[in-house]
ModelCIF file with pLDDT and N, C-alpha, C, O atoms, coordinates in Angstrom:
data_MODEL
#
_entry.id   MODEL 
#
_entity.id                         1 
_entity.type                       polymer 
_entity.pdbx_number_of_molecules   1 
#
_entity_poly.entity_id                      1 
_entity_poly.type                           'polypeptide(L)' 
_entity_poly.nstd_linkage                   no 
_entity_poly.nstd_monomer                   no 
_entity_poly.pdbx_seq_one_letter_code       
;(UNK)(UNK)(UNK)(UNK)(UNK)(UNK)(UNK)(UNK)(UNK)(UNK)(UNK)(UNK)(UNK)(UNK)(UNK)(UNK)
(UNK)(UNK)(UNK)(UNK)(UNK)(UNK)(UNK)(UNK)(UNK)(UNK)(UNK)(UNK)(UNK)(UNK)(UNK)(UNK)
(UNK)(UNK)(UNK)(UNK)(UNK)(UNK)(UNK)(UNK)(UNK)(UNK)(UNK)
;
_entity_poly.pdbx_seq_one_letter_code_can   XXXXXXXXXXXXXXXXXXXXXXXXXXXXXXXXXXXXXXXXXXX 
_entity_poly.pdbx_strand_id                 A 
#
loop_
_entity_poly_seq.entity_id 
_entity_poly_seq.num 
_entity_poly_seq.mon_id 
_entity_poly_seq.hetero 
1 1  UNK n 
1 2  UNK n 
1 3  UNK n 
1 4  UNK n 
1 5  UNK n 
1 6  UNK n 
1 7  UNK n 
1 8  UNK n 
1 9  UNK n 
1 10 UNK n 
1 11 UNK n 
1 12 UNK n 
1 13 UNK n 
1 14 UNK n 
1 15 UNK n 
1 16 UNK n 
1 17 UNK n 
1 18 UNK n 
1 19 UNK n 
1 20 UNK n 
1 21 UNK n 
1 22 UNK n 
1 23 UNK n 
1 24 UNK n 
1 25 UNK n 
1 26 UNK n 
1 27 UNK n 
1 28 UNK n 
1 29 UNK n 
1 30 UNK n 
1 31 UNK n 
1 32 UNK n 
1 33 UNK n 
1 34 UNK n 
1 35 UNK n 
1 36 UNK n 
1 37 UNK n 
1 38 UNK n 
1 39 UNK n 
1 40 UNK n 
1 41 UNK n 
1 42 UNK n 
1 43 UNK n 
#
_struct_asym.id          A 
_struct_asym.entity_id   1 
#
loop_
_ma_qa_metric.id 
_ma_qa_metric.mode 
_ma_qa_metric.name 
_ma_qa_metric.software_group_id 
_ma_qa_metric.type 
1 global pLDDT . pLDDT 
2 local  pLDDT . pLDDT 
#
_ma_qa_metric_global.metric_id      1 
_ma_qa_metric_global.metric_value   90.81 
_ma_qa_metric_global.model_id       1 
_ma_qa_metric_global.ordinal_id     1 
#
loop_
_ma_qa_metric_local.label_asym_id 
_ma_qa_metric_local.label_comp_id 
_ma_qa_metric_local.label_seq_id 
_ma_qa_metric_local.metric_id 
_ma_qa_metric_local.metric_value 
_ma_qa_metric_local.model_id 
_ma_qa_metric_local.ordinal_id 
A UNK 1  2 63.00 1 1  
A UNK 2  2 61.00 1 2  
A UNK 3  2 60.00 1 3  
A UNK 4  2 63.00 1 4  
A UNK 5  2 64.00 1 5  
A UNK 6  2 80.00 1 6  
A UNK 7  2 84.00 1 7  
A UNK 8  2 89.00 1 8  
A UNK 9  2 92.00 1 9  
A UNK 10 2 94.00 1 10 
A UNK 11 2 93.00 1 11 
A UNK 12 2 95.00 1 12 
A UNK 13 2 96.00 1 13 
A UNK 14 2 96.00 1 14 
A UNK 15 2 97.00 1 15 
A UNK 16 2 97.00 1 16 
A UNK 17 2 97.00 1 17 
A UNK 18 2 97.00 1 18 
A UNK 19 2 97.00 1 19 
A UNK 20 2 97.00 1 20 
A UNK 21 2 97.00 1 21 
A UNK 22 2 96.00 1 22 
A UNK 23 2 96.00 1 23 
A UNK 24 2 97.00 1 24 
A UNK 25 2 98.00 1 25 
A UNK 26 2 98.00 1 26 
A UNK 27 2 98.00 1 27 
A UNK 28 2 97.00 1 28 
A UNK 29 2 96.00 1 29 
A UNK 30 2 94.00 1 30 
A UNK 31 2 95.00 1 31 
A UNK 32 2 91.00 1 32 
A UNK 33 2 90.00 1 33 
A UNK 34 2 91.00 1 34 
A UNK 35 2 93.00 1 35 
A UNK 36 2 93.00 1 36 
A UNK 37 2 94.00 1 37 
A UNK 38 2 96.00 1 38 
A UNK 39 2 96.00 1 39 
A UNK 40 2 96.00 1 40 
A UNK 41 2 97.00 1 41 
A UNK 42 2 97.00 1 42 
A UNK 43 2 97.00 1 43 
#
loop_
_atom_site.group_PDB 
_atom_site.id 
_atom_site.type_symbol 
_atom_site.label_atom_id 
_atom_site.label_alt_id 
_atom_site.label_comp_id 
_atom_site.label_asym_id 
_atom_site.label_entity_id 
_atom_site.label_seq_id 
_atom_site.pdbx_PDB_ins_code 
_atom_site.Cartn_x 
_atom_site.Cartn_y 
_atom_site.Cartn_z 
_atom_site.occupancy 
_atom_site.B_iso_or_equiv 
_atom_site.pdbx_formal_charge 
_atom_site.auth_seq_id 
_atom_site.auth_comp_id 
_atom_site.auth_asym_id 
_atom_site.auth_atom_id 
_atom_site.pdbx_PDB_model_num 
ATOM 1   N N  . UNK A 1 1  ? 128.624 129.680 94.261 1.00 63.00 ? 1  UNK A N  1 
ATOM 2   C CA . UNK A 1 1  ? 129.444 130.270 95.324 1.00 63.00 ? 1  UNK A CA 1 
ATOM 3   C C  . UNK A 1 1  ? 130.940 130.155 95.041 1.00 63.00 ? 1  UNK A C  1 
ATOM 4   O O  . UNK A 1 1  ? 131.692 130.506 95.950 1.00 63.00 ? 1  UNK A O  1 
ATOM 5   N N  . UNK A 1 2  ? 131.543 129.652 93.750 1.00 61.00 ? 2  UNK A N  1 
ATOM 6   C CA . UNK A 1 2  ? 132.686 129.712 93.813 1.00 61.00 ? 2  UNK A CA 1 
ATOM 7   C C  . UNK A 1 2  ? 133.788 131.092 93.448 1.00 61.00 ? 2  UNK A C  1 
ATOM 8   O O  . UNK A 1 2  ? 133.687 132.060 92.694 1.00 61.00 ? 2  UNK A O  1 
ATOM 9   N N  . UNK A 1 3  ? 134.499 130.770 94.083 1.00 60.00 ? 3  UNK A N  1 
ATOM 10  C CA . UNK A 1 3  ? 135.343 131.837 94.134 1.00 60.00 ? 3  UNK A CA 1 
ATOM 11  C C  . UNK A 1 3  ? 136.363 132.641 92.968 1.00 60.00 ? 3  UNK A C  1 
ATOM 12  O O  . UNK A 1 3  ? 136.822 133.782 92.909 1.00 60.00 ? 3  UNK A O  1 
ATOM 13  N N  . UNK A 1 4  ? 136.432 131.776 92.340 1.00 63.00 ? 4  UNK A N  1 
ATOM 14  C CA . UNK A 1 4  ? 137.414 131.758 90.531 1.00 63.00 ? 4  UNK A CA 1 
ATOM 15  C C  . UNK A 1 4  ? 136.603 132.495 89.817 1.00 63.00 ? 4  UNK A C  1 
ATOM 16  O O  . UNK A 1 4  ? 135.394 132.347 89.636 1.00 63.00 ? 4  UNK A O  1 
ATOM 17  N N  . UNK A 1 5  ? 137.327 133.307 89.414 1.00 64.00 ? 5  UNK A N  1 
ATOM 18  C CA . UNK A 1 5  ? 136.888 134.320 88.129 1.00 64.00 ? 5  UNK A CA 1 
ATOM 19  C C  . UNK A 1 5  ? 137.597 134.605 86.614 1.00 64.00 ? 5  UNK A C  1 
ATOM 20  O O  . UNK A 1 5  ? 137.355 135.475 85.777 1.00 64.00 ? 5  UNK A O  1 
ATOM 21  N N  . UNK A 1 6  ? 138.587 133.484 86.626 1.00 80.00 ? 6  UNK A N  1 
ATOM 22  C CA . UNK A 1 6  ? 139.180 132.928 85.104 1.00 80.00 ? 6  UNK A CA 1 
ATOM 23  C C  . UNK A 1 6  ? 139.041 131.589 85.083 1.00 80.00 ? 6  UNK A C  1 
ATOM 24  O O  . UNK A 1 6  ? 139.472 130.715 85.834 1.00 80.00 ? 6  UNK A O  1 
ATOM 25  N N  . UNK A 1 7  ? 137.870 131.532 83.371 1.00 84.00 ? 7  UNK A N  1 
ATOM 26  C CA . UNK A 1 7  ? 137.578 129.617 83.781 1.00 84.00 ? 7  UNK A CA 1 
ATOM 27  C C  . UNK A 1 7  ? 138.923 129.418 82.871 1.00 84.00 ? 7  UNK A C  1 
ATOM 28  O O  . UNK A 1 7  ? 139.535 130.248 82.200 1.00 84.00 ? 7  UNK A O  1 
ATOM 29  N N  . UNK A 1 8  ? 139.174 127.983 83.088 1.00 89.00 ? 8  UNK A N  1 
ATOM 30  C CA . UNK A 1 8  ? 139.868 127.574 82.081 1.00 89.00 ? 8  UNK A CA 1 
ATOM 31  C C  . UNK A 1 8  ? 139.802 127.301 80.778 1.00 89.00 ? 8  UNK A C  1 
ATOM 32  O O  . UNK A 1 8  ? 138.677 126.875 80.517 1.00 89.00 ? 8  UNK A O  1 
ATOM 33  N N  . UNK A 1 9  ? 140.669 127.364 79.600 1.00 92.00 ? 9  UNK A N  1 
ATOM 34  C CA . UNK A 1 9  ? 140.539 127.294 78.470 1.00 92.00 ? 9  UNK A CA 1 
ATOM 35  C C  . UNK A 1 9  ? 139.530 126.208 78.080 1.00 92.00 ? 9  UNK A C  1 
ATOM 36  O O  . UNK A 1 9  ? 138.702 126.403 77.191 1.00 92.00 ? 9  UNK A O  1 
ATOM 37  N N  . UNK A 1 10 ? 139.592 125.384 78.570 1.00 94.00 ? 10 UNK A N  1 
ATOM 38  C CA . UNK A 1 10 ? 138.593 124.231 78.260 1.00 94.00 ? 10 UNK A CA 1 
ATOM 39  C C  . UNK A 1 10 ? 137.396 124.064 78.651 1.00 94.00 ? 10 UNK A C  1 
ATOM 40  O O  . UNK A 1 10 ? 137.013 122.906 78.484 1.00 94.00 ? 10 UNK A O  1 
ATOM 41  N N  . UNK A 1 11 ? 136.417 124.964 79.247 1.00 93.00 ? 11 UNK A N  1 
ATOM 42  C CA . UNK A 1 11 ? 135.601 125.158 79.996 1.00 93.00 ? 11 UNK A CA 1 
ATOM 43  C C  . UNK A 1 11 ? 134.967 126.502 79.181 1.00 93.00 ? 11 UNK A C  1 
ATOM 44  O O  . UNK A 1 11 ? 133.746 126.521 79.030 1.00 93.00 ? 11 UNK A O  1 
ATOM 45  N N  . UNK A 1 12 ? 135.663 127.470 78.727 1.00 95.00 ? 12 UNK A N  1 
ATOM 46  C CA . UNK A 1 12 ? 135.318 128.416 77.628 1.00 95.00 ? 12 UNK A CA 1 
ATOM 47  C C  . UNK A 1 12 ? 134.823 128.009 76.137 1.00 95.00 ? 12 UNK A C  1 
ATOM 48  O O  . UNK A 1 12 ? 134.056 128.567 75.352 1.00 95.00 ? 12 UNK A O  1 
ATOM 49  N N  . UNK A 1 13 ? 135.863 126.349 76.042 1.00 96.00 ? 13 UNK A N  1 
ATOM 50  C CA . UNK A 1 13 ? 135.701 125.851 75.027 1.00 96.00 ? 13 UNK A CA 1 
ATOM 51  C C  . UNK A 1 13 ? 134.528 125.220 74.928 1.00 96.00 ? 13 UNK A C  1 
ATOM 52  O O  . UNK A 1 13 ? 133.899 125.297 73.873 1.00 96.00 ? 13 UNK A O  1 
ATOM 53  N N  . UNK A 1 14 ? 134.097 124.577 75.886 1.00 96.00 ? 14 UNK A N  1 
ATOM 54  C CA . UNK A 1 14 ? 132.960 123.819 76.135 1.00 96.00 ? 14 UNK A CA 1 
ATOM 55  C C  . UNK A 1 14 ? 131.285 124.088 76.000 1.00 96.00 ? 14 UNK A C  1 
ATOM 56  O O  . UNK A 1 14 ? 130.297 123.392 75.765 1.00 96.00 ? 14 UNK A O  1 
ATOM 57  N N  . UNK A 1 15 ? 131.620 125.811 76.351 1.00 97.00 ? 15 UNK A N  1 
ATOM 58  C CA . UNK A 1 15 ? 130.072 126.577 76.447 1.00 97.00 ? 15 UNK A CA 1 
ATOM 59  C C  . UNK A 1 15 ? 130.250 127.033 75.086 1.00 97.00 ? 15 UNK A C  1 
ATOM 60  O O  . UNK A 1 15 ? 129.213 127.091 74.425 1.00 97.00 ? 15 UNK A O  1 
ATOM 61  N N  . UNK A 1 16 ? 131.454 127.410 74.447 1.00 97.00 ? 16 UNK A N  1 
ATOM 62  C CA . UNK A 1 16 ? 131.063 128.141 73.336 1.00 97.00 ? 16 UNK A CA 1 
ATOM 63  C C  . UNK A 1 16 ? 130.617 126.792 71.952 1.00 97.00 ? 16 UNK A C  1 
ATOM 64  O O  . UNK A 1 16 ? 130.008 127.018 70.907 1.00 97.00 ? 16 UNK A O  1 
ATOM 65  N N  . UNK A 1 17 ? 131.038 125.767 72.318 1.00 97.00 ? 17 UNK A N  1 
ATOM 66  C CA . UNK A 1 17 ? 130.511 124.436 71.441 1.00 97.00 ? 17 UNK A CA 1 
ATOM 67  C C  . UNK A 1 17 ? 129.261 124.039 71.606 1.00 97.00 ? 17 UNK A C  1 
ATOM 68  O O  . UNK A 1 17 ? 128.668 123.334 70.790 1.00 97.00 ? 17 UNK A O  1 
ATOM 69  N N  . UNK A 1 18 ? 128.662 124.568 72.931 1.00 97.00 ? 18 UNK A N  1 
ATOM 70  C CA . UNK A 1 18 ? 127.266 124.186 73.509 1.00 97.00 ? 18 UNK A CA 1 
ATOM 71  C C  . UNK A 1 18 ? 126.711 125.019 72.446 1.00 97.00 ? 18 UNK A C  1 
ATOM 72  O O  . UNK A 1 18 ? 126.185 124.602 71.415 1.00 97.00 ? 18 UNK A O  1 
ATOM 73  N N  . UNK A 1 19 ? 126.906 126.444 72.853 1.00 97.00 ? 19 UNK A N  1 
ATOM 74  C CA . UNK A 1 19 ? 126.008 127.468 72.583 1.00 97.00 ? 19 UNK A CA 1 
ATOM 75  C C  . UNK A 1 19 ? 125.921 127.020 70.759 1.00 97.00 ? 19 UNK A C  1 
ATOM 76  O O  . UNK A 1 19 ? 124.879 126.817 70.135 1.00 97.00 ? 19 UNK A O  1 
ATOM 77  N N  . UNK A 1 20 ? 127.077 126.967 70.310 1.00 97.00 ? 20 UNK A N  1 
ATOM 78  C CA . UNK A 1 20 ? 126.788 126.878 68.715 1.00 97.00 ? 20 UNK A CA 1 
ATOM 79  C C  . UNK A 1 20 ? 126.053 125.113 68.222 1.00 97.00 ? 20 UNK A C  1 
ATOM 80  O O  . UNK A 1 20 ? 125.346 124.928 67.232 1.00 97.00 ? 20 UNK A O  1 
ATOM 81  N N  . UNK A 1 21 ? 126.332 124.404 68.879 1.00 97.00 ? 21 UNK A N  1 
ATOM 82  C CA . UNK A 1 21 ? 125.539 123.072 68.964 1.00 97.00 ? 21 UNK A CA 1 
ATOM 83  C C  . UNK A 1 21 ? 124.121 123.117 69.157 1.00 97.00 ? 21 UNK A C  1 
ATOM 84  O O  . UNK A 1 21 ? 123.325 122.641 68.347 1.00 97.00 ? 21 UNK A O  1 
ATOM 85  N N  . UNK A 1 22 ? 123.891 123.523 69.917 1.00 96.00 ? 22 UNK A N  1 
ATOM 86  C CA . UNK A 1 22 ? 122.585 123.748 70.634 1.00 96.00 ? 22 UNK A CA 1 
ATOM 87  C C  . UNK A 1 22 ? 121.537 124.722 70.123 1.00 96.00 ? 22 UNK A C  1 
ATOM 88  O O  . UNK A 1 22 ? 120.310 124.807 70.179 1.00 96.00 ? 22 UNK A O  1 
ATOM 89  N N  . UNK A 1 23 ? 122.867 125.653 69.429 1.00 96.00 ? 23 UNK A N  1 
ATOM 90  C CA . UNK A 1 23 ? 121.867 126.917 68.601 1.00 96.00 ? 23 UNK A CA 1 
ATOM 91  C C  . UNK A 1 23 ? 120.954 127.723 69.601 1.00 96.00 ? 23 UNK A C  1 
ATOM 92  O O  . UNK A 1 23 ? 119.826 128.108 69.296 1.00 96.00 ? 23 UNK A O  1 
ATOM 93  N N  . UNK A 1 24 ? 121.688 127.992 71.117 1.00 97.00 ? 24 UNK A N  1 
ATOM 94  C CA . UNK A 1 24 ? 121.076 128.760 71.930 1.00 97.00 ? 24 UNK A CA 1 
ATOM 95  C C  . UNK A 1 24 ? 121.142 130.227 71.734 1.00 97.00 ? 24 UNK A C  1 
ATOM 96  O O  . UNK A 1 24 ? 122.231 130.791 71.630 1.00 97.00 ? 24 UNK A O  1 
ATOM 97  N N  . UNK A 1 25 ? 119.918 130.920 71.675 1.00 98.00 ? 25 UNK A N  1 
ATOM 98  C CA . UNK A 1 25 ? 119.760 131.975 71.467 1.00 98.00 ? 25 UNK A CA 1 
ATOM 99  C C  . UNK A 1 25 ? 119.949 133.273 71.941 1.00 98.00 ? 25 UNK A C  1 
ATOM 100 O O  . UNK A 1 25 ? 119.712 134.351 71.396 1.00 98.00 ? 25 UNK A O  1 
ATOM 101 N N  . UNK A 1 26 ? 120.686 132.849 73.691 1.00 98.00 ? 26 UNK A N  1 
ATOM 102 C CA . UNK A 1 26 ? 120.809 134.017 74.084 1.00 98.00 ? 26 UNK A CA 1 
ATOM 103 C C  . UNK A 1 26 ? 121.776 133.562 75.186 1.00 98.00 ? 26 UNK A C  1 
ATOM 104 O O  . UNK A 1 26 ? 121.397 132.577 75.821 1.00 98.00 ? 26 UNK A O  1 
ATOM 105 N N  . UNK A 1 27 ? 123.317 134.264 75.632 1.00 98.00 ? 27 UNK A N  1 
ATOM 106 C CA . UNK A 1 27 ? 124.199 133.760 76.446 1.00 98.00 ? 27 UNK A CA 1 
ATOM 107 C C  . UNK A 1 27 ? 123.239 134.903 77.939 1.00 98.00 ? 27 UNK A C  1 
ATOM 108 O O  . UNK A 1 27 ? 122.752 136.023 77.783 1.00 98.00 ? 27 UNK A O  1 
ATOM 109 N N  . UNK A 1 28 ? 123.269 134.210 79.008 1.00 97.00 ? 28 UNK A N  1 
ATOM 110 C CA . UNK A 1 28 ? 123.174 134.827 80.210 1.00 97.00 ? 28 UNK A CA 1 
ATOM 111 C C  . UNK A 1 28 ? 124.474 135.458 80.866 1.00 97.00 ? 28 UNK A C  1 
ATOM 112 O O  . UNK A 1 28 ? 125.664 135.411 80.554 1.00 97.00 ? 28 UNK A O  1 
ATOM 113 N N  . UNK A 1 29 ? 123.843 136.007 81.796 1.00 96.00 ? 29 UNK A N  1 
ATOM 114 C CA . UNK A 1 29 ? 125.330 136.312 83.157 1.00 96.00 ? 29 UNK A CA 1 
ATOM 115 C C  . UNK A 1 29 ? 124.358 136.912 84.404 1.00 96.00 ? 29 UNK A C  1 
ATOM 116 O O  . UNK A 1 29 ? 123.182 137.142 84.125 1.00 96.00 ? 29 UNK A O  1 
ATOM 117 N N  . UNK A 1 30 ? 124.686 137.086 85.339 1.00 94.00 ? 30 UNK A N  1 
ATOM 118 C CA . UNK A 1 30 ? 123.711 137.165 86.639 1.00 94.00 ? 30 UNK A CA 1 
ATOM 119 C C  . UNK A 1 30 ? 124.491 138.862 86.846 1.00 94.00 ? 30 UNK A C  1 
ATOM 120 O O  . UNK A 1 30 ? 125.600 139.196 86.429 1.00 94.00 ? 30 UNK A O  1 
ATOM 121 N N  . UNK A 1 31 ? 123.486 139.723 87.625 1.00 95.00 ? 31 UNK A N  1 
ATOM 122 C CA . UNK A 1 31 ? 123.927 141.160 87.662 1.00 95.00 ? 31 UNK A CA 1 
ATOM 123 C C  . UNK A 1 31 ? 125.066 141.812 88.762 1.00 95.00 ? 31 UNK A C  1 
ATOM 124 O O  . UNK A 1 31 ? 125.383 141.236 89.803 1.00 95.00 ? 31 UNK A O  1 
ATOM 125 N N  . UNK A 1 32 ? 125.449 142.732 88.453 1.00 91.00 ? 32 UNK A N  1 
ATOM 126 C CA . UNK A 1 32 ? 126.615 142.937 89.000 1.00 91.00 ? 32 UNK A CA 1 
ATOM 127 C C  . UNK A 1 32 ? 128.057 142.129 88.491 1.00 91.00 ? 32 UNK A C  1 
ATOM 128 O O  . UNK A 1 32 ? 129.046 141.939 89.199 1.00 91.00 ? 32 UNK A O  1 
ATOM 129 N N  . UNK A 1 33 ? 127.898 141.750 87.187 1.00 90.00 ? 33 UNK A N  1 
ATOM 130 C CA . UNK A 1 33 ? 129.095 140.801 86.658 1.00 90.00 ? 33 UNK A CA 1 
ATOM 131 C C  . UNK A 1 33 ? 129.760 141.919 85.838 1.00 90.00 ? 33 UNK A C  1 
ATOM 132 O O  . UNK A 1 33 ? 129.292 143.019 85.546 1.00 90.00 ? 33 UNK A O  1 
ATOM 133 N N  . UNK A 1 34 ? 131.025 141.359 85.514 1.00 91.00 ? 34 UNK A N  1 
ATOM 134 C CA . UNK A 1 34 ? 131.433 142.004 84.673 1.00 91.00 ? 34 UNK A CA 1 
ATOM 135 C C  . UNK A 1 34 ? 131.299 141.350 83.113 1.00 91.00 ? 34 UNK A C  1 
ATOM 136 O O  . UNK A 1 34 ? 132.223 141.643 82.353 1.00 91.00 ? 34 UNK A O  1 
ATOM 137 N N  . UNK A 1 35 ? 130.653 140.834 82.793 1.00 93.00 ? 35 UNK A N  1 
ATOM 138 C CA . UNK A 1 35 ? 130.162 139.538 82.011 1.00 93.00 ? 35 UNK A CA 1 
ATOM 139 C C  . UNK A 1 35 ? 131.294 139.595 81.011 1.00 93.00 ? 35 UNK A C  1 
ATOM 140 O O  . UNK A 1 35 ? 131.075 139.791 79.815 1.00 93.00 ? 35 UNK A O  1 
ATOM 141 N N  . UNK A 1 36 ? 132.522 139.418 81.516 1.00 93.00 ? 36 UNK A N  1 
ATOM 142 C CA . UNK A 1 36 ? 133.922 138.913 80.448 1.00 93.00 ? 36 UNK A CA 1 
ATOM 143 C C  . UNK A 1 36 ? 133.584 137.932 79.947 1.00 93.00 ? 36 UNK A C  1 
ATOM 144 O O  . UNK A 1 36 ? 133.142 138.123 78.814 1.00 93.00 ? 36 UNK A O  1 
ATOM 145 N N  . UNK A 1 37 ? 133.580 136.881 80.281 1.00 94.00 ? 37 UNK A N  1 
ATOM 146 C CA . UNK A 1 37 ? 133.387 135.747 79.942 1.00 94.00 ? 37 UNK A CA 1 
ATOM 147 C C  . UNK A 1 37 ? 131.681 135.317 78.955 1.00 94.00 ? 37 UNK A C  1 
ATOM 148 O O  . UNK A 1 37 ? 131.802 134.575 77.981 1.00 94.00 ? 37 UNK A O  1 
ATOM 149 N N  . UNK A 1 38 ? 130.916 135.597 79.151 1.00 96.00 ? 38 UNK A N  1 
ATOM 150 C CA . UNK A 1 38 ? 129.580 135.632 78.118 1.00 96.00 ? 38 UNK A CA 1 
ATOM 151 C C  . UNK A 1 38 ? 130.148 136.580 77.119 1.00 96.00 ? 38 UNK A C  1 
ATOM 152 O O  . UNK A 1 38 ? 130.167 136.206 75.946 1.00 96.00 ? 38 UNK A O  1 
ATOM 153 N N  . UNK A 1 39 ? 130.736 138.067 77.508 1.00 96.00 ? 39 UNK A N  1 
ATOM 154 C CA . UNK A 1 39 ? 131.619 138.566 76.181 1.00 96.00 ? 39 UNK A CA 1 
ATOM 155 C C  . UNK A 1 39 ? 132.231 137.982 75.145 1.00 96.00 ? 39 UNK A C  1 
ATOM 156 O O  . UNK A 1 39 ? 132.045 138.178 73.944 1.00 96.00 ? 39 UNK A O  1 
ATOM 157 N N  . UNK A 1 40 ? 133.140 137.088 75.801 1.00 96.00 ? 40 UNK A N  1 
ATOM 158 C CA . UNK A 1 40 ? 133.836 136.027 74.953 1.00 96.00 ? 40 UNK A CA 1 
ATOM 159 C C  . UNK A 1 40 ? 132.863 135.293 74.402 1.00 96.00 ? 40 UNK A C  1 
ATOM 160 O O  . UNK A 1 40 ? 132.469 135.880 73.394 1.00 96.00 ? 40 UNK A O  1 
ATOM 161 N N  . UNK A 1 41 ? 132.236 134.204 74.594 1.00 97.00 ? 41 UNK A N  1 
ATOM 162 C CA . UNK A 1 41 ? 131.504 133.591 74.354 1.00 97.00 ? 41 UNK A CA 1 
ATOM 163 C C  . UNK A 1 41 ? 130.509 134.119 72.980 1.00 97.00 ? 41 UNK A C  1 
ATOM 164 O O  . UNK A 1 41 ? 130.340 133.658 71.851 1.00 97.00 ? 41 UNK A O  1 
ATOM 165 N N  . UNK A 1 42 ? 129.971 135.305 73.705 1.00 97.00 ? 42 UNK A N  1 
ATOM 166 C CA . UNK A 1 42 ? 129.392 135.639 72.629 1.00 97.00 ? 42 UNK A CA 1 
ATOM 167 C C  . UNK A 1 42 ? 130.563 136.233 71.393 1.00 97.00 ? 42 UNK A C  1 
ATOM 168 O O  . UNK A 1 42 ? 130.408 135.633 70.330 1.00 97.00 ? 42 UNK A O  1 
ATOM 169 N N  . UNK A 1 43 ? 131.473 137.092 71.365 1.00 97.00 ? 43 UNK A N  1 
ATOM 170 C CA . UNK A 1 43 ? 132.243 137.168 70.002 1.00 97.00 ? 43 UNK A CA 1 
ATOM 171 C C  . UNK A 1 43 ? 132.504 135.840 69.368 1.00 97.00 ? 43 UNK A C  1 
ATOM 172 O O  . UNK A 1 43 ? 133.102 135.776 68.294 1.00 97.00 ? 43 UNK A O  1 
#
């Protein structure tokens, strides 16, 4: 339910270290997003 729609730099940093740590195979986003942020993530 939160309201913010720019995470902070460090919080971008955090999922994209997960995702390559973790070797997760597929970034999500829930519908109706504009999925900027999993965008990022994923490039």
């Amino acid at each position: 339910c939160s309201s913010q729609t720019e995470p902070s730099a460090q919080t971008v940093a955090f999922l994209i270290d997960k995702v390559k740590e973790d070797q997760v195979p597929l970034i999500l986003y829930p519908e109706l997003s504009t999925h900027t942020i999993a965008d990022a993530i994923s490039e």
